[in-house]
Protein backbone atom coordinates (compact mmCIF):
# COMPACT_ATOMS: atom_id res chain seq x y z
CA UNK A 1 0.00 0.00 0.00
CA UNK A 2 1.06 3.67 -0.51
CA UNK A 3 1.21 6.22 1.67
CA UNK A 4 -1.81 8.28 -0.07
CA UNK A 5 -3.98 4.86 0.24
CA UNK A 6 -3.18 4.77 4.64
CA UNK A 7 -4.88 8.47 4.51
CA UNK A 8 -8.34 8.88 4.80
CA UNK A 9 -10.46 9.72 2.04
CA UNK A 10 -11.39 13.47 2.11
CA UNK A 11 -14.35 14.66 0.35
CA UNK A 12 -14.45 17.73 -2.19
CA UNK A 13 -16.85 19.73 -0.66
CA UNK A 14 -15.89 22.65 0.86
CA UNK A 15 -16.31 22.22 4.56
CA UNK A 16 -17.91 24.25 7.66
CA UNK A 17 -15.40 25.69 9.54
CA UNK A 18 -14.47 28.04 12.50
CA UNK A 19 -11.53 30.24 14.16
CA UNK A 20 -11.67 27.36 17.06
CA UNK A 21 -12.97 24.39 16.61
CA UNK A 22 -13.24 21.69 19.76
CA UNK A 23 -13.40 17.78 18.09
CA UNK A 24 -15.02 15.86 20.51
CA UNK A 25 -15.13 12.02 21.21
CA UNK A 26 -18.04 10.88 23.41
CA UNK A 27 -16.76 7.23 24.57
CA UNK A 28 -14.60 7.93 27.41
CA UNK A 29 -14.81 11.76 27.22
CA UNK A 30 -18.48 12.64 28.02
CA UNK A 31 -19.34 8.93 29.84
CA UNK A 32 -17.26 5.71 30.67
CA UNK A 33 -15.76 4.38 27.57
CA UNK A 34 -17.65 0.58 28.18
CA UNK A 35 -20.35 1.51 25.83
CA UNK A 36 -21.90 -1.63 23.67
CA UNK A 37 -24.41 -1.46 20.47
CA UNK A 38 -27.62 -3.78 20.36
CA UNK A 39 -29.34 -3.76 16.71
CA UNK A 40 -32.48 -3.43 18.72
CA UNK A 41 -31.84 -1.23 21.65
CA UNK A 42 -28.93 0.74 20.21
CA UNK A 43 -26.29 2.14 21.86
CA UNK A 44 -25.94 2.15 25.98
CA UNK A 45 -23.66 2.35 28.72
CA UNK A 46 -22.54 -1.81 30.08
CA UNK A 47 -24.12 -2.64 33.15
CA UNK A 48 -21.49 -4.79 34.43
CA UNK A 49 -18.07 -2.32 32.86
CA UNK A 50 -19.40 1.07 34.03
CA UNK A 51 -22.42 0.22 36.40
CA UNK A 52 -24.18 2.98 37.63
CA UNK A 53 -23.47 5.57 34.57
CA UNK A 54 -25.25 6.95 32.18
CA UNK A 55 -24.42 7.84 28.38
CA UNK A 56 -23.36 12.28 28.58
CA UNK A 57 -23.09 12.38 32.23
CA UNK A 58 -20.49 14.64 32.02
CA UNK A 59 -22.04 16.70 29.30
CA UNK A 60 -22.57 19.61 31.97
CA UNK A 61 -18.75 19.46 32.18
CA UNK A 62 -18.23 20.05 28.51
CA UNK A 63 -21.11 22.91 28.44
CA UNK A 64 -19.47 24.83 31.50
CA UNK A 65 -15.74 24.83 30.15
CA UNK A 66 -17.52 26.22 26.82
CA UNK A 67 -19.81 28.59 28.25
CA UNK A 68 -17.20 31.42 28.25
CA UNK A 69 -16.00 30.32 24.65
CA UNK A 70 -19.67 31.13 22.63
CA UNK A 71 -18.08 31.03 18.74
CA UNK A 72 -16.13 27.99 19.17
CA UNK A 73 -17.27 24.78 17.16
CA UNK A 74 -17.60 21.03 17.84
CA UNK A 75 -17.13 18.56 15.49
CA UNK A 76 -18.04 14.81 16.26
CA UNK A 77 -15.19 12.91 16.29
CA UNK A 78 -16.24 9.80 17.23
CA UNK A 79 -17.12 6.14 15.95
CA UNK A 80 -20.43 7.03 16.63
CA UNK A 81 -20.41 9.65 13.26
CA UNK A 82 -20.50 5.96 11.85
CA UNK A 83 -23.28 4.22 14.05
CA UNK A 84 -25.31 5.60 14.66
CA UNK A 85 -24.86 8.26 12.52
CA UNK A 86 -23.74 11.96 12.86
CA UNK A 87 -27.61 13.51 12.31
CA UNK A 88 -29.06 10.53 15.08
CA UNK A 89 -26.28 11.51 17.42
CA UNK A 90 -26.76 14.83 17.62
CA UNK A 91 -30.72 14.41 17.84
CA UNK A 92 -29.45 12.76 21.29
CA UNK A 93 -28.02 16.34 22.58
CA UNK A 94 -29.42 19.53 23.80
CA UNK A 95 -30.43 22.14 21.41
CA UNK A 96 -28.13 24.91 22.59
CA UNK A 97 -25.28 22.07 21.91
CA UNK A 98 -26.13 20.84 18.61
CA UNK A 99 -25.91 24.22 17.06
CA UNK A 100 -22.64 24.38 17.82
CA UNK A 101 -22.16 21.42 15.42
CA UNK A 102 -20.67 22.27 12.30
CA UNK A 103 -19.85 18.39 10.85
CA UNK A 104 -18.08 15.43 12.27
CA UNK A 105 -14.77 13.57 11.12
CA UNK A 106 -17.06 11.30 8.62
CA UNK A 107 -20.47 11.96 7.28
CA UNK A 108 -21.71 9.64 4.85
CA UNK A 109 -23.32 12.58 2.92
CA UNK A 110 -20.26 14.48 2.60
CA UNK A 111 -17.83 11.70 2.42
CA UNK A 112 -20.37 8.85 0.14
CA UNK A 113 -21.51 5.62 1.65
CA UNK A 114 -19.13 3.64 -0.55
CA UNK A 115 -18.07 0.58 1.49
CA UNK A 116 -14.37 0.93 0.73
CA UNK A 117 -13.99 4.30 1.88
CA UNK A 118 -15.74 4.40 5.29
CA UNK A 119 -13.27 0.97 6.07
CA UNK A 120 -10.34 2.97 5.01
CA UNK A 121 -11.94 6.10 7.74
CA UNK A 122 -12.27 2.82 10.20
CA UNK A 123 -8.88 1.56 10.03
CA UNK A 124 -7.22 4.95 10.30
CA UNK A 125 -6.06 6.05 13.69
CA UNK A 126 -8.33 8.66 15.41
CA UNK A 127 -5.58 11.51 15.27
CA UNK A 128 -4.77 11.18 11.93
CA UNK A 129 -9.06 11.25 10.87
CA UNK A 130 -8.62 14.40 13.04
CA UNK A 131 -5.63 15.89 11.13
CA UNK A 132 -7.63 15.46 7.86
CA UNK A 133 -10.33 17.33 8.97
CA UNK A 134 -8.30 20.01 10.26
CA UNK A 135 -6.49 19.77 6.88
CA UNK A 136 -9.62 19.86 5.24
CA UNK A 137 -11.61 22.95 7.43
CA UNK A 138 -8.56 24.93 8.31
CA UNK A 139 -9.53 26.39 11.53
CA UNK A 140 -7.02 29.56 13.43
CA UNK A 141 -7.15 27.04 16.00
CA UNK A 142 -8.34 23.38 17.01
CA UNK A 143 -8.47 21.13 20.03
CA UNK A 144 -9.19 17.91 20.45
CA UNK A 145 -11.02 15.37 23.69
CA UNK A 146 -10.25 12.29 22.98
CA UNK A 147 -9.18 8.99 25.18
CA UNK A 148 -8.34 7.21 21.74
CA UNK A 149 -4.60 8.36 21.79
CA UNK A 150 -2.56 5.34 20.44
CA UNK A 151 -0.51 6.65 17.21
CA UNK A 152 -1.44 10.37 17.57
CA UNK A 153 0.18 12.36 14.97
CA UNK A 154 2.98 14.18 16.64
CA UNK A 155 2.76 17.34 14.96
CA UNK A 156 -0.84 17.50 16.49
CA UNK A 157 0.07 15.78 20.04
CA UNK A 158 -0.16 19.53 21.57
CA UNK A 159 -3.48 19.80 20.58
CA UNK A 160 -4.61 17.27 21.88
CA UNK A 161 -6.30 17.14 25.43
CA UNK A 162 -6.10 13.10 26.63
CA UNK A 163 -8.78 11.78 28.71
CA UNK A 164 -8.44 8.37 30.62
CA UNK A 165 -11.56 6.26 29.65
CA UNK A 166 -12.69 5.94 32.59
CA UNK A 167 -13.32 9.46 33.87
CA UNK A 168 -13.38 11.27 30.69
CA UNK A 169 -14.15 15.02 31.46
CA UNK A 170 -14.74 14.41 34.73
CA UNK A 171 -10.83 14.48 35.91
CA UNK A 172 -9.85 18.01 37.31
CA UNK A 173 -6.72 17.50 35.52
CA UNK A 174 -8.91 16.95 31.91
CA UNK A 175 -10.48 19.98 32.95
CA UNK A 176 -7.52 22.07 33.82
CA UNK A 177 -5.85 21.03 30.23
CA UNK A 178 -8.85 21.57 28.61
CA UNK A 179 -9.37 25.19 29.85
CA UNK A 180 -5.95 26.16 29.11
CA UNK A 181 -5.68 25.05 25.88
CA UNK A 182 -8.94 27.06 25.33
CA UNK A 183 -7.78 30.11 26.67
CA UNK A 184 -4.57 29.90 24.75
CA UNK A 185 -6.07 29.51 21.51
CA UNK A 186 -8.43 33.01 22.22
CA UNK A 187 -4.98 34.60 23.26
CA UNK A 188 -2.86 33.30 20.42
């Protein structure tokens, strides 16, 4: 294989973009990473992995460390843009949330439903879907919230803000990273 056929594919339209944009994982960022997918009840949190949580418990976390950052955009970056699907998992958040939404890392719409390509987006490491986008939107700035960190792209590795899968954005030290990579890309 070549080097262009490891990348993901990226799509010709011209994309949404912001001066900061924030791409968010959900698994292990906004609940417990142990999530598991049913065909018939969908997706939910494991009762015996992460008993006693809840899918976007710590969605109030993420809305109070953007509350004093109104312009700055989200972008799903998550396996869930594949199942269940960028529009369904957004229907799952608040209003005042979802408009801050401007895309996610795939999007069958925007990047086709051809088999081939949404296996290449599968089998390429989260930080280098990420980096495409980027690539692709060309925001002033970007952060990402992510626990998926095995073969981040090292140019991008101080963008990054690493959660443990566990606690997500509920670690003060998430928080604390989180907040000051947000206030140095409004100062920069």
């Amino acid at each position: 294989m070549t080097s262009s056929q490891l990348e993901p594919y990226i799509p010709a339209s011209t994309p949404r973009s912001a001066d900061l944009i924030v791409y968010l994982d959900l698994d292990g960022v906004l609940h417990p990473e142990a999530v598991l997918w049913h065909p018939n009840r969908g997706i939910y949190m494991s009762p015996y992995e992460a008993a006693g949580h809840t899918l976007f418990e710590w969605l109030p976390i993420l809305e109070e460390e953007l509350a004093p950052y109104p312009s700055a955009a989200l972008v799903l970056s998550s396996s869930w843009c594949v199942r269940p699907g960028y529009a369904k998992t957004l229907e799952r958040l608040p209003a005042h949330l979802r408009a801050r939404f401007i895309g996610g890392t795939y999007h069958k719409r925007v990047h086709g439903a051809d088999p081939w390509t949404l296996a290449s987006f599968q089998s390429t490491p989260r930080g280098m879907q990420i980096l495409a986008d980027v690539r692709r939107r060309k925001p002033r700035h970007w952060i990402a919230l992510d626990d998926d960190v095995e073969d981040w792209p090292s140019q991008a590795i101080d963008n990054l803000v690493a959660c443990e899968g566990t606690t997500g954005l509920s670690s003060p030290e998430v928080r604390r990273e989180l907040r000051r990579k947000l206030v140095r890309s409004t100062v920069a």
